[in-house]
N, C-alpha and C. Protein backbone atom coordinates (compact mmCIF):
# COMPACT_ATOMS: atom_id res chain seq x y z
N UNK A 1 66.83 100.25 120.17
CA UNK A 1 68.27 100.19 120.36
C UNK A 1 68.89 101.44 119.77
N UNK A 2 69.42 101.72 120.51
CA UNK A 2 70.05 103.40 120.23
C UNK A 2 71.95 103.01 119.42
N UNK A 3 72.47 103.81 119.04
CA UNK A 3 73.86 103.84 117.92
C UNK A 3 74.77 103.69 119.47
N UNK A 4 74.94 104.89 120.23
CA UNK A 4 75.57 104.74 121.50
C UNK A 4 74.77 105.31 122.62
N UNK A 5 75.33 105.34 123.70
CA UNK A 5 74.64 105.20 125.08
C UNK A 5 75.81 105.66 126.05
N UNK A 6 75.18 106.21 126.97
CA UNK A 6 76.39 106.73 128.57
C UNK A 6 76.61 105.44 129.11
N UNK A 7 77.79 104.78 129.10
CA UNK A 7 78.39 103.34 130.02
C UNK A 7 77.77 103.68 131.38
N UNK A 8 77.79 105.05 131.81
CA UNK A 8 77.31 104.85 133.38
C UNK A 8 76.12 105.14 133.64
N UNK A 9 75.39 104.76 132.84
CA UNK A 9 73.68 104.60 133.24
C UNK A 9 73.46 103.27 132.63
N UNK A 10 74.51 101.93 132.27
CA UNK A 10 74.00 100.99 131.95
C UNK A 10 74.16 100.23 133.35
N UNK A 11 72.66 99.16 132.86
CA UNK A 11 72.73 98.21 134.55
C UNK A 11 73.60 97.26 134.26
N UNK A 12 74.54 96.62 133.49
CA UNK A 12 75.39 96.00 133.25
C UNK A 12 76.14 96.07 131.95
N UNK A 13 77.18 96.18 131.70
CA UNK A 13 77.96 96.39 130.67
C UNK A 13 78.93 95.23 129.83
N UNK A 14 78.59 94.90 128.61
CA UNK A 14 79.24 93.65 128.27
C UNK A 14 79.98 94.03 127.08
N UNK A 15 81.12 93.72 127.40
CA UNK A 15 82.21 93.41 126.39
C UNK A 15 82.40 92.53 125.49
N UNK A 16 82.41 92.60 124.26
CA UNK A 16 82.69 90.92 123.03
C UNK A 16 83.66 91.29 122.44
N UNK A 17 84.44 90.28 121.69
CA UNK A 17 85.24 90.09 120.59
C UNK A 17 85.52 88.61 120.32
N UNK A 18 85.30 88.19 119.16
CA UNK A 18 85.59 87.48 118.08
C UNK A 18 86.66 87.51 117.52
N UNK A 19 87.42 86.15 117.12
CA UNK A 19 88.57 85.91 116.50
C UNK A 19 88.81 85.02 115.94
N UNK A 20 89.73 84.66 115.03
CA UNK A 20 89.91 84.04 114.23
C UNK A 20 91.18 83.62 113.52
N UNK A 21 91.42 82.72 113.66
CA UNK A 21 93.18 82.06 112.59
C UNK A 21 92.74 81.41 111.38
N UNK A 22 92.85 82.76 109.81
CA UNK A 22 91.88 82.23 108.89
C UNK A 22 90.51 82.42 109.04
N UNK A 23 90.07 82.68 108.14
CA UNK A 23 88.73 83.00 107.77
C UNK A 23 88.01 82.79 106.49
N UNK A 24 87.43 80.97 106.76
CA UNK A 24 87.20 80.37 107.59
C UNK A 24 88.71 79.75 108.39
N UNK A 25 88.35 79.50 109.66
CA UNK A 25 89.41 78.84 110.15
C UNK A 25 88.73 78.49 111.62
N UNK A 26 89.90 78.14 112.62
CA UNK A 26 89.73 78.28 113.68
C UNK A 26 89.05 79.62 114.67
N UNK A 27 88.28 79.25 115.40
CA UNK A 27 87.69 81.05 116.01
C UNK A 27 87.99 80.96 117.56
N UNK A 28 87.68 81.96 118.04
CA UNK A 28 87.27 81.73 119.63
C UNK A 28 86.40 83.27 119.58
N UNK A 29 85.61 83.30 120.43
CA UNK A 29 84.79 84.18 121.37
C UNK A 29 84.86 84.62 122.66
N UNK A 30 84.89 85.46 122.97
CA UNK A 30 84.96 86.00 124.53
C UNK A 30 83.59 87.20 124.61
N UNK A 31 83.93 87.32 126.22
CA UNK A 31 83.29 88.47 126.75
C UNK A 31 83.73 88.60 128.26
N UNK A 32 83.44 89.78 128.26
CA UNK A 32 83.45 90.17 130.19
C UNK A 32 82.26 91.32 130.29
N UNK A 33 81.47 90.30 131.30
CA UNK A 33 80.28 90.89 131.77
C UNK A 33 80.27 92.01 132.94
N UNK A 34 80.16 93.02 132.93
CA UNK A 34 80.12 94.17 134.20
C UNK A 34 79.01 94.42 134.92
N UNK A 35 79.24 93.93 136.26
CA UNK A 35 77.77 94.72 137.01
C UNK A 35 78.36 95.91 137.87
N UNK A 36 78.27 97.03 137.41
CA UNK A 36 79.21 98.41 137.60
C UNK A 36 78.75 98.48 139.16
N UNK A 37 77.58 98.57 139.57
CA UNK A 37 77.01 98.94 141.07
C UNK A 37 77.66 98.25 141.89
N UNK A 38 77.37 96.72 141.83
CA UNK A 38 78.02 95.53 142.38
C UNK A 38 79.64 95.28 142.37
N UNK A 39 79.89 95.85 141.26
CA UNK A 39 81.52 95.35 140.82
C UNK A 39 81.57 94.10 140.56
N UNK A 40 80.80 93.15 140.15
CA UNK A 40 80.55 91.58 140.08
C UNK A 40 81.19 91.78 138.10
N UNK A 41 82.11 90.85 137.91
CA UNK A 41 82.59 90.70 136.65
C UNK A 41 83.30 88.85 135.90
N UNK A 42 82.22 88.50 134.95
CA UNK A 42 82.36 87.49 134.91
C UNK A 42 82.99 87.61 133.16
N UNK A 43 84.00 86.42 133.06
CA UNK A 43 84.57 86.47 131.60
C UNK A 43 84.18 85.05 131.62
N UNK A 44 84.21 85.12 130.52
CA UNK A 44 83.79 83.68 129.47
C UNK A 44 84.24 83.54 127.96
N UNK A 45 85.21 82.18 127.82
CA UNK A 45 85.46 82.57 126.27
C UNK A 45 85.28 80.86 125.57
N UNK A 46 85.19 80.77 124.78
CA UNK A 46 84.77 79.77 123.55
C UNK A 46 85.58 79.34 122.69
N UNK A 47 85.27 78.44 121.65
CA UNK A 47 85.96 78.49 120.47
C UNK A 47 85.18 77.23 119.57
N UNK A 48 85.30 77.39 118.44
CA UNK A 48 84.95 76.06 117.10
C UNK A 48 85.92 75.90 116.42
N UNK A 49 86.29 74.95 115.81
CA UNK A 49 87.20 74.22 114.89
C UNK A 49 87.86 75.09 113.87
N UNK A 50 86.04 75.29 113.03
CA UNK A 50 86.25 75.73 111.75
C UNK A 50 85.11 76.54 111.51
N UNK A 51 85.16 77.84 111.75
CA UNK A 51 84.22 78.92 112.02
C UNK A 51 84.99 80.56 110.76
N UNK A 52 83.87 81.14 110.84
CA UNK A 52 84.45 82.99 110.81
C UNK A 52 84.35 83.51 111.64
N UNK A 53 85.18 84.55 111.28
CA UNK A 53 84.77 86.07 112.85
C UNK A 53 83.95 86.31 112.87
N UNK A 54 82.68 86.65 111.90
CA UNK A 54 82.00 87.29 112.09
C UNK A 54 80.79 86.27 112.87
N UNK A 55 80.88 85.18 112.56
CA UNK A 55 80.62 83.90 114.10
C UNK A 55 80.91 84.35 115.25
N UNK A 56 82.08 83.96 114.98
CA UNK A 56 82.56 84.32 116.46
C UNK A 56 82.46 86.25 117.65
N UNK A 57 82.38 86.79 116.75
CA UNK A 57 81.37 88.02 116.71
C UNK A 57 79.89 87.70 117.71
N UNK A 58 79.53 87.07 116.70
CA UNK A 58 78.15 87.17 117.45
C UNK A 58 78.13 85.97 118.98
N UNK A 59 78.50 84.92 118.01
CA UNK A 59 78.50 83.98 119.37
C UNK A 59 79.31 84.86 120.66
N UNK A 60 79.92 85.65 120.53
CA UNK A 60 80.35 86.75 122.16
C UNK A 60 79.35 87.08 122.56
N UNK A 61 78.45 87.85 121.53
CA UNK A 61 77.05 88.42 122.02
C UNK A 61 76.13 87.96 122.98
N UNK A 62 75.86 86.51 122.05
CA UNK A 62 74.69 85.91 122.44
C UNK A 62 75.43 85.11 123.44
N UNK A 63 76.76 84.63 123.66
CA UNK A 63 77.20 83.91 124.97
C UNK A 63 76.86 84.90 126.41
N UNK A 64 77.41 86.56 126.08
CA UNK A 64 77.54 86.92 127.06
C UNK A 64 75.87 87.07 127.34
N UNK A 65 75.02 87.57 126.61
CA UNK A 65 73.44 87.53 126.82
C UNK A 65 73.03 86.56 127.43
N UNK A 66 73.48 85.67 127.33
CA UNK A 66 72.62 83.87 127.83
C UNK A 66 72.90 84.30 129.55
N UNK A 67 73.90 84.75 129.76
CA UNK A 67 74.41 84.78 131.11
C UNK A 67 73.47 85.32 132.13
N UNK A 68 72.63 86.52 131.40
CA UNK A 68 71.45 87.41 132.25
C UNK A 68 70.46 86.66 132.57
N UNK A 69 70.02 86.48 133.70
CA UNK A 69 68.72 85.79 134.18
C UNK A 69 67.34 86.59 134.20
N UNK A 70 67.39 87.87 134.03
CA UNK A 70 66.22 88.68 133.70
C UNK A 70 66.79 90.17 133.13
N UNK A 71 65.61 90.96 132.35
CA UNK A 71 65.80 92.00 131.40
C UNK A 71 66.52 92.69 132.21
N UNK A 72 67.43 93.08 131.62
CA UNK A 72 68.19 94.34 131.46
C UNK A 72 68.98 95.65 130.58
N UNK A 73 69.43 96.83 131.28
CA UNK A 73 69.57 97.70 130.39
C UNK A 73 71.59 97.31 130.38
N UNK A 74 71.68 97.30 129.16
CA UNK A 74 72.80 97.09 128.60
C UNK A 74 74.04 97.57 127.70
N UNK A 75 74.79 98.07 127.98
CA UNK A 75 75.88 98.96 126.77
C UNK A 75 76.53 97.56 126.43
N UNK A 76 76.11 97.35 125.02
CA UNK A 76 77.17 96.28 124.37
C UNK A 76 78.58 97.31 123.61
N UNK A 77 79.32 96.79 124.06
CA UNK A 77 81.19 97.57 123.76
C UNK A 77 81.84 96.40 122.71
N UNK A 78 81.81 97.07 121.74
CA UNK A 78 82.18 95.59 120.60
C UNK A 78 83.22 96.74 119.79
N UNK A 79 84.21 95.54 119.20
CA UNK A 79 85.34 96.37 117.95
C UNK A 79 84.08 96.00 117.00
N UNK A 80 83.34 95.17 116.58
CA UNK A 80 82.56 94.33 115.72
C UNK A 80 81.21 95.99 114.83
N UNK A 81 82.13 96.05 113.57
CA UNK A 81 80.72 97.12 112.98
C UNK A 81 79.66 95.98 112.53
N UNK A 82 80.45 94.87 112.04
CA UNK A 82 79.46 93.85 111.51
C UNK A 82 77.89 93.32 112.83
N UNK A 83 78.30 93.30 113.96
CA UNK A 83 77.38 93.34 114.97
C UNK A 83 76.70 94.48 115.35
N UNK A 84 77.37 95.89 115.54
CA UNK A 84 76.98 96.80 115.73
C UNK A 84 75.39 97.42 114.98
N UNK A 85 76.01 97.03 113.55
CA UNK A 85 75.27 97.55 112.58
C UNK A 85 74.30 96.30 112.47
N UNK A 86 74.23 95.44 112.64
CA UNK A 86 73.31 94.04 112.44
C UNK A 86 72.51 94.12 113.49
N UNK A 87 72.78 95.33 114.77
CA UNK A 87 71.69 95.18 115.76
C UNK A 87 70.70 96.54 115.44
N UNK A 88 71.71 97.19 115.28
CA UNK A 88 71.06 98.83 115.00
C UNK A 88 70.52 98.98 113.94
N UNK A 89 71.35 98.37 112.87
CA UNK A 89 70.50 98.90 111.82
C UNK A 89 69.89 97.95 110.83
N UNK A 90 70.47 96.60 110.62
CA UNK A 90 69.85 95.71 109.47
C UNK A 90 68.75 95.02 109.96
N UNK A 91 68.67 94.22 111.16
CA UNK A 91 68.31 93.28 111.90
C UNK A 91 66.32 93.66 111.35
N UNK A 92 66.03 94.72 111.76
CA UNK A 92 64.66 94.97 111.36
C UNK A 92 64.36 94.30 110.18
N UNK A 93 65.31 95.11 109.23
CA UNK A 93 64.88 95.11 107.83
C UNK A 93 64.82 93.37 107.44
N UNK A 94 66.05 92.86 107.75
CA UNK A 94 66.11 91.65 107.42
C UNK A 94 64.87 90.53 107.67
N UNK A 95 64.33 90.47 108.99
CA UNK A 95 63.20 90.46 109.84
C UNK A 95 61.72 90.81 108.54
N UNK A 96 61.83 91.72 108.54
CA UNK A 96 60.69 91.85 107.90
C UNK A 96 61.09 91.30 106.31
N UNK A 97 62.04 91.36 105.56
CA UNK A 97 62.27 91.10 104.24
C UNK A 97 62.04 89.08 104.36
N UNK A 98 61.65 88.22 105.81
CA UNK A 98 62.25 87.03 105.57
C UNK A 98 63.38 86.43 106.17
N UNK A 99 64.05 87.41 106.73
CA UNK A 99 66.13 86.88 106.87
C UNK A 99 66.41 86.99 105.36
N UNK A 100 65.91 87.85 104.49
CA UNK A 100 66.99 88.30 103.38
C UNK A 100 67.34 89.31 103.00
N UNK A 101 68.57 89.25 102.71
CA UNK A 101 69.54 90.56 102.44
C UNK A 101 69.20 91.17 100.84
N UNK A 102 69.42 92.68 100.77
CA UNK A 102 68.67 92.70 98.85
C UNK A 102 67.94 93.38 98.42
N UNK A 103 67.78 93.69 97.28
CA UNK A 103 66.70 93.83 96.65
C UNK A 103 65.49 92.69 96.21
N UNK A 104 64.21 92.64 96.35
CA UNK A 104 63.66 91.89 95.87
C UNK A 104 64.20 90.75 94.41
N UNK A 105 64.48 91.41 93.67
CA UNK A 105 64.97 90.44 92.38
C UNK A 105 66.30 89.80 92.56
N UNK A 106 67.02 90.32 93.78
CA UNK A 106 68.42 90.09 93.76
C UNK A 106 68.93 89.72 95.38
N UNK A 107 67.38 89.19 96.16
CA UNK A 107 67.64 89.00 97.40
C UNK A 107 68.65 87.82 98.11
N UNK A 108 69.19 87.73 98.76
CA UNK A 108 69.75 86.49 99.27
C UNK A 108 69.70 85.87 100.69
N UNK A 109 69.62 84.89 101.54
CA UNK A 109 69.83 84.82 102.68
C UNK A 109 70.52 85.85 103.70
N UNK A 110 70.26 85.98 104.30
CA UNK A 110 71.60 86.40 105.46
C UNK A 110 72.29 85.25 105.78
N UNK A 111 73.52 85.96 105.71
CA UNK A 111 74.43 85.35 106.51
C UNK A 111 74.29 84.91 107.72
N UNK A 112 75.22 83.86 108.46
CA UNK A 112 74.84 83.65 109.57
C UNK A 112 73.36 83.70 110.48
N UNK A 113 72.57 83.33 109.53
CA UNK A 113 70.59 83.60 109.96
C UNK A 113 70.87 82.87 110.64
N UNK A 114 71.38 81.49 111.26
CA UNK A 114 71.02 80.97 112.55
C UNK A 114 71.33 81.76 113.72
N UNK A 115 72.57 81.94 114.14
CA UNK A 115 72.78 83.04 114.93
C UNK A 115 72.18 84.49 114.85
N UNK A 116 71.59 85.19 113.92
CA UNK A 116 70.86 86.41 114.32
C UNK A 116 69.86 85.95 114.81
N UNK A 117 69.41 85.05 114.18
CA UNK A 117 67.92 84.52 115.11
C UNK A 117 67.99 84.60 116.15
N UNK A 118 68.79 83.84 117.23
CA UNK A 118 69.12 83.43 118.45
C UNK A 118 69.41 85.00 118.78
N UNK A 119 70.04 85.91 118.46
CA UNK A 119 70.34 86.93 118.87
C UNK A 119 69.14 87.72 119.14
N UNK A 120 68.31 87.74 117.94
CA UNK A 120 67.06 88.40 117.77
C UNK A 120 66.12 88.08 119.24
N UNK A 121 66.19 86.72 119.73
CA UNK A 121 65.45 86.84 120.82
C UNK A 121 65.63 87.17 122.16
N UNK A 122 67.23 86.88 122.22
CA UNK A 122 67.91 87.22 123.14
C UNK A 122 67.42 89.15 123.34
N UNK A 123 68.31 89.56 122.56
CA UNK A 123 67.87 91.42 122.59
C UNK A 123 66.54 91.99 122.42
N UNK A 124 65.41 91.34 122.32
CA UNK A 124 63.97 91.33 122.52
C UNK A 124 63.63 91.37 124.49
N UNK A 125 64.57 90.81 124.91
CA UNK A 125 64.31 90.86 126.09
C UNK A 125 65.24 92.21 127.08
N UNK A 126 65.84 92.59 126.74
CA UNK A 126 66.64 93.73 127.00
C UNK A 126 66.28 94.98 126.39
N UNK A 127 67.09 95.87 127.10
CA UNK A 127 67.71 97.60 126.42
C UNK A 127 68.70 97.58 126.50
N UNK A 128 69.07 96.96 124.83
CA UNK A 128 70.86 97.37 124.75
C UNK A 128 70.82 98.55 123.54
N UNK A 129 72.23 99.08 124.00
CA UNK A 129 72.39 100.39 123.49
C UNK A 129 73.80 99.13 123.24
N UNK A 130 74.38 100.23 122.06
CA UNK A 130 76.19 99.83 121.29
C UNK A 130 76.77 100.92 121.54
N UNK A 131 78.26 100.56 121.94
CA UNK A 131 79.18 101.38 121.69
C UNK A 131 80.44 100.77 121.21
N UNK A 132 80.46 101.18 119.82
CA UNK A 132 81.78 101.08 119.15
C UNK A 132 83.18 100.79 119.70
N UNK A 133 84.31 100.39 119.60
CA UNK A 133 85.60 100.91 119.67
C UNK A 133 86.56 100.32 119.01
N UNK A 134 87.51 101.00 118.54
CA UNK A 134 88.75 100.28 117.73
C UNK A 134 88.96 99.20 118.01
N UNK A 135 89.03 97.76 117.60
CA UNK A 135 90.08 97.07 117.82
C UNK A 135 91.55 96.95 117.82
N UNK A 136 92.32 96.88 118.86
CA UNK A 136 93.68 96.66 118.88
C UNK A 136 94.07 97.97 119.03
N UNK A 137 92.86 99.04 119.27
CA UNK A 137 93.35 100.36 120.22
C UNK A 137 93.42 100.33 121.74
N UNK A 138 94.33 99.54 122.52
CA UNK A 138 94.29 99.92 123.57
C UNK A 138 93.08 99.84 125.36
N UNK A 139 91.96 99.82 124.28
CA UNK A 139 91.12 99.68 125.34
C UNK A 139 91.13 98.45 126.31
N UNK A 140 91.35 98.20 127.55
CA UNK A 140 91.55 97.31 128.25
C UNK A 140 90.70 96.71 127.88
N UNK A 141 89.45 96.57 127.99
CA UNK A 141 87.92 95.53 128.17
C UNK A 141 88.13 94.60 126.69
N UNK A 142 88.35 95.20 125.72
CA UNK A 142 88.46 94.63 124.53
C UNK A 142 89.55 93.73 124.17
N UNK A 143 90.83 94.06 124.58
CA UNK A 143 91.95 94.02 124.00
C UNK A 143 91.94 92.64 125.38
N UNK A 144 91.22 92.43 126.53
CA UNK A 144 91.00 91.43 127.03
C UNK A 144 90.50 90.33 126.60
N UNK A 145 89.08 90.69 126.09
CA UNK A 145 88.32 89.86 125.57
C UNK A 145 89.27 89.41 124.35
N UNK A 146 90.19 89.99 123.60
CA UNK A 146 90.60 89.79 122.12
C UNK A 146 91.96 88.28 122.59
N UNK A 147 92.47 88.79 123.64
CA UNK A 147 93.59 87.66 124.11
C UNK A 147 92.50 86.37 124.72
N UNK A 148 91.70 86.55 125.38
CA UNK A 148 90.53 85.06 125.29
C UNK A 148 90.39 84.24 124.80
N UNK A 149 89.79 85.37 123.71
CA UNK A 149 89.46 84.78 122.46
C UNK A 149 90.32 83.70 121.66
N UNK A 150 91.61 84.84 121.41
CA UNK A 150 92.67 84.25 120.82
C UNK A 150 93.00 82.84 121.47
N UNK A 151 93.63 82.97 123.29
CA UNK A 151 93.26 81.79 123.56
C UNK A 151 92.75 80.68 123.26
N UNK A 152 91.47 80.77 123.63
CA UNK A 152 90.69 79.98 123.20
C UNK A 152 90.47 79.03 121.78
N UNK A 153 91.07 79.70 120.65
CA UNK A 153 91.02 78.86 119.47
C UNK A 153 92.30 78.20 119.41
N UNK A 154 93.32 78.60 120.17
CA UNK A 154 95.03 77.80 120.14
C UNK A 154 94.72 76.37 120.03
N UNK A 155 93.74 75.82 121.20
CA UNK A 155 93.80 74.42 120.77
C UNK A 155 93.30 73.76 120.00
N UNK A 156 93.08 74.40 118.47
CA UNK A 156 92.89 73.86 116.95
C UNK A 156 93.93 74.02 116.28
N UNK A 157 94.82 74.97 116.50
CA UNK A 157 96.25 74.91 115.70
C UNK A 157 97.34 73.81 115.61
């Protein structure tokens, strides 16, 4: 898995964002899936009671992943560094340490280990590359997924 990637050499392009009222609180999840060749674009969004973002973060991931019926190459587009960096860069380490975060004398669980798991197998079957972007800068794909999202947890308030 590479830091970033050209959007137009991916075979499908997926969008996430995670949200949240409170943290812990209410969440929702979104995504919008791109098949750029096809123009085929599917959104999907979620929500739990009493969740974090950084849940709801991943559950975008692994919702929009479940959606693929066989391997593919992928630009994941997330505001999320907490995902970004949990695919690119911790996920190994954690993996091999157990699922713990640390130094040996001072190790601890990961966070959210049920969901990286699930993630972990999901992106075992793909080539996803990340690309970063601001949240609440503007970018259509995101700032979509972010009103979904939002959506989506209203009916816990």
């Amino acid at each position: 898995m590479t830091k970033s990637h050209d959007e137009n050499s991916a075979e499908v392009i997926l969008f996430t964002d995670g949200a949240c009222s409170g943290n812990p609180g209410p969440g929702g999840w979104a995504f919008v899936l791109r098949h750029p060749s096809s123009g085929k674009e599917i959104e999907r969004s979620g929500a739990d009671r009493e969740t974090t973002n950084n849940r709801m973060e991943l559950m975008a991931v692994i919702e929009g992943l479940e959606m693929l019926k066989r391997p593919a190459t992928i630009e994941l587009v997330t505001d999320s560094i907490y995902v970004g960096r949990g695919l690119s860069e911790w996920m190994a380490k954690w993996k091999a340490n157990g699922w713990r975060r640390g130094t040996k004398g001072k190790s601890s669980p990961v966070k959210n280990e049920d969901l990286w798991r699930h993630l972990d197998g999901l992106v075992a079957k793909h080539d996803i590359h990340f690309t970063h972007v601001r949240g609440h800068s503007g970018h259509p794909e995101n700032e979509r997924c972010d009103a979904l999202a939002v959506a989506a947890y209203q009916k816990f308030l």
